[in-house]
Protein backbone atom coordinates (compact mmCIF):
# COMPACT_ATOMS: atom_id res chain seq x y z
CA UNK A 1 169.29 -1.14 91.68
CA UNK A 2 171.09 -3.84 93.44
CA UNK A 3 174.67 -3.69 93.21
CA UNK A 4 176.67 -6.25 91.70
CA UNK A 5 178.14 -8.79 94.37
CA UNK A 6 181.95 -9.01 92.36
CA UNK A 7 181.93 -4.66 92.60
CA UNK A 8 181.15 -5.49 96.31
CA UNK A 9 184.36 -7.49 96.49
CA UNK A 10 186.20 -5.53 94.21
CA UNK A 11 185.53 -2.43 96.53
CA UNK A 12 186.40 -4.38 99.51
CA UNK A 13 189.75 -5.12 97.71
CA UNK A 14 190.14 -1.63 97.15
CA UNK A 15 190.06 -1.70 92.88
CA UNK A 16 187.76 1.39 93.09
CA UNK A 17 188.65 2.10 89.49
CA UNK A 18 188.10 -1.72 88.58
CA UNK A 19 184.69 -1.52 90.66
CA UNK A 20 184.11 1.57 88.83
CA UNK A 21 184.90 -0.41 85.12
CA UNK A 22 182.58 -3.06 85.70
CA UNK A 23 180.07 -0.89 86.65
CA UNK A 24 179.98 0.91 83.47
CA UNK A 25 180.73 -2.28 81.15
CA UNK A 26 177.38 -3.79 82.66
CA UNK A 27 175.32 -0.75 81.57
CA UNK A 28 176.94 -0.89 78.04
CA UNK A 29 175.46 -3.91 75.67
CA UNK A 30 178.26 -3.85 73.09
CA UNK A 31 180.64 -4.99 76.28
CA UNK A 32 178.65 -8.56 76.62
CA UNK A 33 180.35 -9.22 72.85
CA UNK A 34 183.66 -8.69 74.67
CA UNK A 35 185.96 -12.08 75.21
CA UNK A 36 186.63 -12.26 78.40
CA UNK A 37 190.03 -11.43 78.52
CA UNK A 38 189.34 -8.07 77.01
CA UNK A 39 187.10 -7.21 79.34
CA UNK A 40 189.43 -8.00 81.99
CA UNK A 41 192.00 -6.31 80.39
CA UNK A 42 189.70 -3.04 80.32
CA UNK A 43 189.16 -3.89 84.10
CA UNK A 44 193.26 -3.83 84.63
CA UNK A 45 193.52 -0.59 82.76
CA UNK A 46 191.59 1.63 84.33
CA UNK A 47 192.77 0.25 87.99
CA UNK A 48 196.74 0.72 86.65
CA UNK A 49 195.37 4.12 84.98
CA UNK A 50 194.02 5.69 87.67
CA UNK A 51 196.47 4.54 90.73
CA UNK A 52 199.57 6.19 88.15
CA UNK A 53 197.64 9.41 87.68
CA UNK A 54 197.04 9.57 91.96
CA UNK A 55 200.79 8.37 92.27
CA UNK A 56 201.74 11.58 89.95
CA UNK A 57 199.17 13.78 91.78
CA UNK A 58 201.00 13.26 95.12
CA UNK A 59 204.47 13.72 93.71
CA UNK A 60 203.56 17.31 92.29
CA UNK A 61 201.88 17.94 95.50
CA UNK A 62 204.84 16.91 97.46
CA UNK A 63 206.85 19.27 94.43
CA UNK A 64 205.70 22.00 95.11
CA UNK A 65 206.63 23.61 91.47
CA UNK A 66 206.46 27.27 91.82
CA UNK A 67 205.26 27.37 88.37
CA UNK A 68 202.52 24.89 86.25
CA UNK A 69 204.52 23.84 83.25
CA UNK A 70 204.99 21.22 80.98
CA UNK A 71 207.75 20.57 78.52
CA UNK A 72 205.51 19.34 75.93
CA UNK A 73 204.26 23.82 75.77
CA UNK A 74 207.92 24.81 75.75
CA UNK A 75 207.99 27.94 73.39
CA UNK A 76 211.36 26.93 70.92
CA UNK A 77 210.10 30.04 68.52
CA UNK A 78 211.40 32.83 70.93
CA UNK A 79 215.04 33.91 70.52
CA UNK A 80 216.51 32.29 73.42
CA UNK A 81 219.50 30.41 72.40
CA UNK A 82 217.90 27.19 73.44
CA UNK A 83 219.34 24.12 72.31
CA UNK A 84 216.52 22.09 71.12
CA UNK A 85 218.53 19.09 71.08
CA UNK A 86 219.40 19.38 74.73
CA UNK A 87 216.04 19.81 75.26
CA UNK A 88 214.89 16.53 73.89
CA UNK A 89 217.47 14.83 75.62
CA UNK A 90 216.65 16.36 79.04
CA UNK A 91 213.03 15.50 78.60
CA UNK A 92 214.02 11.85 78.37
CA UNK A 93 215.33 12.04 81.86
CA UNK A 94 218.09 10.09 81.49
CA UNK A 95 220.00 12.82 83.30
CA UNK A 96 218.26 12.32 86.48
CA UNK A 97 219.08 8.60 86.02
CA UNK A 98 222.51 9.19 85.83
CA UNK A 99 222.31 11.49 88.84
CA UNK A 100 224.05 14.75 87.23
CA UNK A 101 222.68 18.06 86.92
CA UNK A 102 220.75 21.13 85.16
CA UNK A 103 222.22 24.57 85.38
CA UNK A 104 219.79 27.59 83.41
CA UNK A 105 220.92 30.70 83.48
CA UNK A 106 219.95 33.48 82.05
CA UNK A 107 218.35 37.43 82.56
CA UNK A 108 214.86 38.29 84.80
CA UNK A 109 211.70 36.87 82.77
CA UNK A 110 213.42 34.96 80.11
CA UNK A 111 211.99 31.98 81.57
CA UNK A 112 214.26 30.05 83.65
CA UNK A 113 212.12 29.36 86.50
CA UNK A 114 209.10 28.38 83.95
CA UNK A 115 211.67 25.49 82.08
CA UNK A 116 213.03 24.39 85.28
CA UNK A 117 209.42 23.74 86.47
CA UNK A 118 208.77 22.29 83.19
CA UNK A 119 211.77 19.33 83.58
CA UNK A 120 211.06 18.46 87.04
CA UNK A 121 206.97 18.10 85.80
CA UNK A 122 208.02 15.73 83.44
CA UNK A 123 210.81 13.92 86.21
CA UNK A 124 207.33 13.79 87.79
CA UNK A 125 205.54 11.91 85.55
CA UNK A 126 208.55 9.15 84.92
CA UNK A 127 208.22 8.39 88.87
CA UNK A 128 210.73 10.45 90.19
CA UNK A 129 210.38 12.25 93.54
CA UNK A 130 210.31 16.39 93.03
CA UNK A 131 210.95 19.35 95.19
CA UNK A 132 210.83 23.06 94.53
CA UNK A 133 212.70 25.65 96.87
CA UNK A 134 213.53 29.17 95.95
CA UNK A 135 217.13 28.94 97.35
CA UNK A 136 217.26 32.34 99.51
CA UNK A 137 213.97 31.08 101.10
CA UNK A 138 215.44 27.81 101.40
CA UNK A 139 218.47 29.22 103.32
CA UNK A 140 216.79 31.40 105.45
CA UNK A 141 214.11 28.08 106.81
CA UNK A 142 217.49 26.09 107.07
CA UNK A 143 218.77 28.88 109.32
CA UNK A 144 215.57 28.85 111.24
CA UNK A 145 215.68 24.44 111.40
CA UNK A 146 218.74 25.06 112.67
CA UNK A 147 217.30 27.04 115.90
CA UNK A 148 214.28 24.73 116.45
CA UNK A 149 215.25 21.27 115.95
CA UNK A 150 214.46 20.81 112.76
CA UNK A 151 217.15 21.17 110.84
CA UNK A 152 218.17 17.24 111.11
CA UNK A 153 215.02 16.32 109.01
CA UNK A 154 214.85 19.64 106.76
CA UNK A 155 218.29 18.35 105.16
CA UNK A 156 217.66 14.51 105.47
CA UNK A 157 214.65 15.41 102.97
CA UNK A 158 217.06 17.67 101.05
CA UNK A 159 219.18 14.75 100.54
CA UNK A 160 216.62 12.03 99.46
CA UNK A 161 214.59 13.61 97.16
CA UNK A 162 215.74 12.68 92.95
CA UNK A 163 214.96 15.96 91.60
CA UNK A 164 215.47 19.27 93.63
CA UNK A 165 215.03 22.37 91.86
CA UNK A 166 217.15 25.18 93.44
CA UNK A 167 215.67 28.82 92.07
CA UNK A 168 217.79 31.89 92.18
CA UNK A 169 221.25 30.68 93.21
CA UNK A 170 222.95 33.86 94.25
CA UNK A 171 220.18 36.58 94.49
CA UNK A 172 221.02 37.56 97.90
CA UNK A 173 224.51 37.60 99.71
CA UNK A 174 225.12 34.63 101.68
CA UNK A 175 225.91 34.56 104.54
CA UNK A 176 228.83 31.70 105.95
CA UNK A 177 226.32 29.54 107.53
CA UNK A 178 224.09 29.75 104.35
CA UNK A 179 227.28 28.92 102.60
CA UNK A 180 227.67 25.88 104.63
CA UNK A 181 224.45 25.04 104.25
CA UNK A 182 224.45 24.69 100.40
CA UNK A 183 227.40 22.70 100.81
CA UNK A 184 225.93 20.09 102.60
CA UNK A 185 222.70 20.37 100.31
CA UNK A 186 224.94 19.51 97.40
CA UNK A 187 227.69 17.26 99.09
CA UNK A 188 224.74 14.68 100.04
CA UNK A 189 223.39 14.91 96.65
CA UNK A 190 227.02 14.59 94.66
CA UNK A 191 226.76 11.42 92.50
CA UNK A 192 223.65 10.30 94.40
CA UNK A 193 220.57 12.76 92.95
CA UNK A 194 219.77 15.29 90.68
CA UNK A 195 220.21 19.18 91.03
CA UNK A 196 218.55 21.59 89.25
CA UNK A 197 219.64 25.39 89.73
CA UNK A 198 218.43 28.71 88.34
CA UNK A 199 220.16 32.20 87.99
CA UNK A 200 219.94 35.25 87.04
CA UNK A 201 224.16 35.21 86.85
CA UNK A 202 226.00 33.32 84.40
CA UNK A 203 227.86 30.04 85.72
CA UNK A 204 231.49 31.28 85.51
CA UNK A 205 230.50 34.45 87.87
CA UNK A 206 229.01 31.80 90.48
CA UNK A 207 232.54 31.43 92.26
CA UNK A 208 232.16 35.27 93.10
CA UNK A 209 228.79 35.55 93.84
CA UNK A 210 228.91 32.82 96.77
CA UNK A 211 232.08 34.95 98.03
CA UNK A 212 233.79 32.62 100.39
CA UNK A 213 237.03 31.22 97.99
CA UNK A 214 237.22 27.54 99.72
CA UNK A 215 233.68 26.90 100.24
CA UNK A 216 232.51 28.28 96.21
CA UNK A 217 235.52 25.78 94.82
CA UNK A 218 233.88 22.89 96.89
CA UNK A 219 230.42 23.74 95.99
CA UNK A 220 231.32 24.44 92.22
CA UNK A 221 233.23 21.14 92.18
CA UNK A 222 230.48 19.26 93.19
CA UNK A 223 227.76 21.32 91.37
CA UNK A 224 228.70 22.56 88.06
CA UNK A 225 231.37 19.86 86.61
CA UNK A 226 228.87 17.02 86.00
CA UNK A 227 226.34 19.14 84.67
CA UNK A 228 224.42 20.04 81.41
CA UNK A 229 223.92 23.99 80.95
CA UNK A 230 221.29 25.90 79.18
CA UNK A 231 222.23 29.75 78.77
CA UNK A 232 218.98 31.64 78.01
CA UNK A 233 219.73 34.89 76.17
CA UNK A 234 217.30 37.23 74.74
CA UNK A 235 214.45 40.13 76.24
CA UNK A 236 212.04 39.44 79.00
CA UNK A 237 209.38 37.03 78.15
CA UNK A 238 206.96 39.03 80.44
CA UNK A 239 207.38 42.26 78.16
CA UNK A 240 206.24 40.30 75.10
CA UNK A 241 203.20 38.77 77.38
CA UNK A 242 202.82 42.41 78.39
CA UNK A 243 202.89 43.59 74.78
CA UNK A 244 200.13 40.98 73.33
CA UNK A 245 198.22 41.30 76.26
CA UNK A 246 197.90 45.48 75.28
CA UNK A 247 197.58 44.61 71.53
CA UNK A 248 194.59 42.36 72.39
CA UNK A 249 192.81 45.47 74.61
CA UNK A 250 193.15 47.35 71.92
C-alpha cells in the first residue's frame, strides 16, 4: 500500500510518533467521525508522549540507579520508622527545587539504597538530571582522574548534575585526598543541587567516621544542615525476602 504523502512529510520532519498516529487513525473508521481538531490533538499526544518517555529513558540511562525502584512500590507496612509524611513530601520534589538534601540512614538491608533509588527515579521523571555513585567507588575513580587527566571533567559532571545519589558514606576509611575530594563534591553542590547520601552510620557519628576534624566540620556544614533525614530502624529486609522466599519452597 502506498504510503500517505503528509506521513512522508511528517517523517521527514521527524514526528515519528505523529507519522506513526496518522497511520493508525487512517486504518480505524470510527477516526473519520473525529473533528479535526481532535484528531490533531491525538496527533500532538502521542508525538509529546513518546519524546517525554525517550527524554526519561536517557536520564535513567545517564543515572545509572544501582537499584530499579519506584516510590509509587515503597513498602510503608514494614517497621521502619518511616515517616510517611516525609515521604509524600519528598516525592513531590520540591526538595530538589529548593536545592537541599536527603540523608537515609539506617542498618545493612533495611533498604536505604532501594528508597534512595526510588527518589532519584521519580527526580527522573519530573525532568531532573540523575546520577548514582557508590561513594568508596566514587573516591577511588576520582583518585584515579586525578592521575590521568580526567579528573577536571569527572568533578565538573559531579557538580552539574540536580540529583546525585551518594551510597555508603563512610564504609571505608578515607583517606585525606578522598577527604578533599568529597569536599569539593559537596562545596560545588552547596545551595546549587541536590545531594542524596546513604549510610550504614547514623548522622551524628558522620563527624568521626570521616576522621579529619577541619575537613568533617566543613563537609557536615555544607551537607547535613540543610537537609531532610530519614532514620530507617528495624531487621534486614533481605532476611524477610529470605524467609518468604523458603516459606514459598516449602
Amino acid at each position: 500500500m502506498l504510503r500517505h504523502p503528509t506521513i512522508e512529510k511528517l517523517q521527514q520532519l521527524k514526528l515519528p510518533a505523529m507519522a506513526r498516529e496518522l497511520t493508525e487513525q487512517r486504518a480505524q473508521p470510527e477516526a473519520e467521525a473525529l473533528r479535526f481538531e481532535e484528531r490533531l490533538g491525538l496527533l500532538a499526544d502521542r508525538e509529546l508522549t513518546e519524546r517525554t518517555n525517550r527524554r526519561l529513558a536517557l536520564r535513567l540511562r545517564h543515572a545509572k540507579l544501582r537499584q530499579s525502584a519506584a516510590i509509587e512500590d515503597l513498602d510503608t507496612r514494614a517497621p521502619r520508622g518511616l515517616d510517611k509524611a516525609l515521604i509524600v513530601l519528598l516525592a513531590t520534589c520540591q526538595w530538589i527545587t529548593e536545592h537541599l538534601n536527603c540523608l537515609i540512614t539506617g542498618p545493612t538491608g533495611i533498604g536505604k539504597t532501594w528508597l534512595a533509588c526510588a527518589l532519584a527515579q521519580k527526580a527522573a521523571r519530573e525532568g531532573y538530571s540523575v546520577s548514582y555513585a557508590r561513594l568508596p567507588r566514587l573516591l577511588t575513580e576520582l583518585d584515579l582522574g586525578r592521575a590521568d587527566g580526567r579528573y577536571p571533567k569527572l568533578m565538573k559532571a559531579l557538580a552539574k548534575v540536580d540529583v546525585l545519589v551518594l551510597d555508603d558514606l563512610a564504609m571505608t576509611p578515607m583517606t585525606d585526598a578522598q577527604r578533599r575530594d568529597l569536599l569539593e563534591i559537596i562545596d560545588d553542590r552547596y545551595q546549587r543541587r541536590s545531594t542524596l547520601v546513604t549510610s550504614q552510620i547514623p548522622v551524628k557519628q558522620w563527624h568521626t567516621a570521616i576522621g579529619e576534624p577541619t575537613l568533617a566540620d566543613a563537609i557536615l556544614d555544607r551537607l547535613v544542615h540543610n537537609a531532610y533525614k530519614i532514620a530507617l530502624t528495624g531487621k534486614s529486609m533481605r532476611d524477610g525476602a529470605k524467609l518468604t522466599q523458603t516459606d514459598q519452597a516449602k
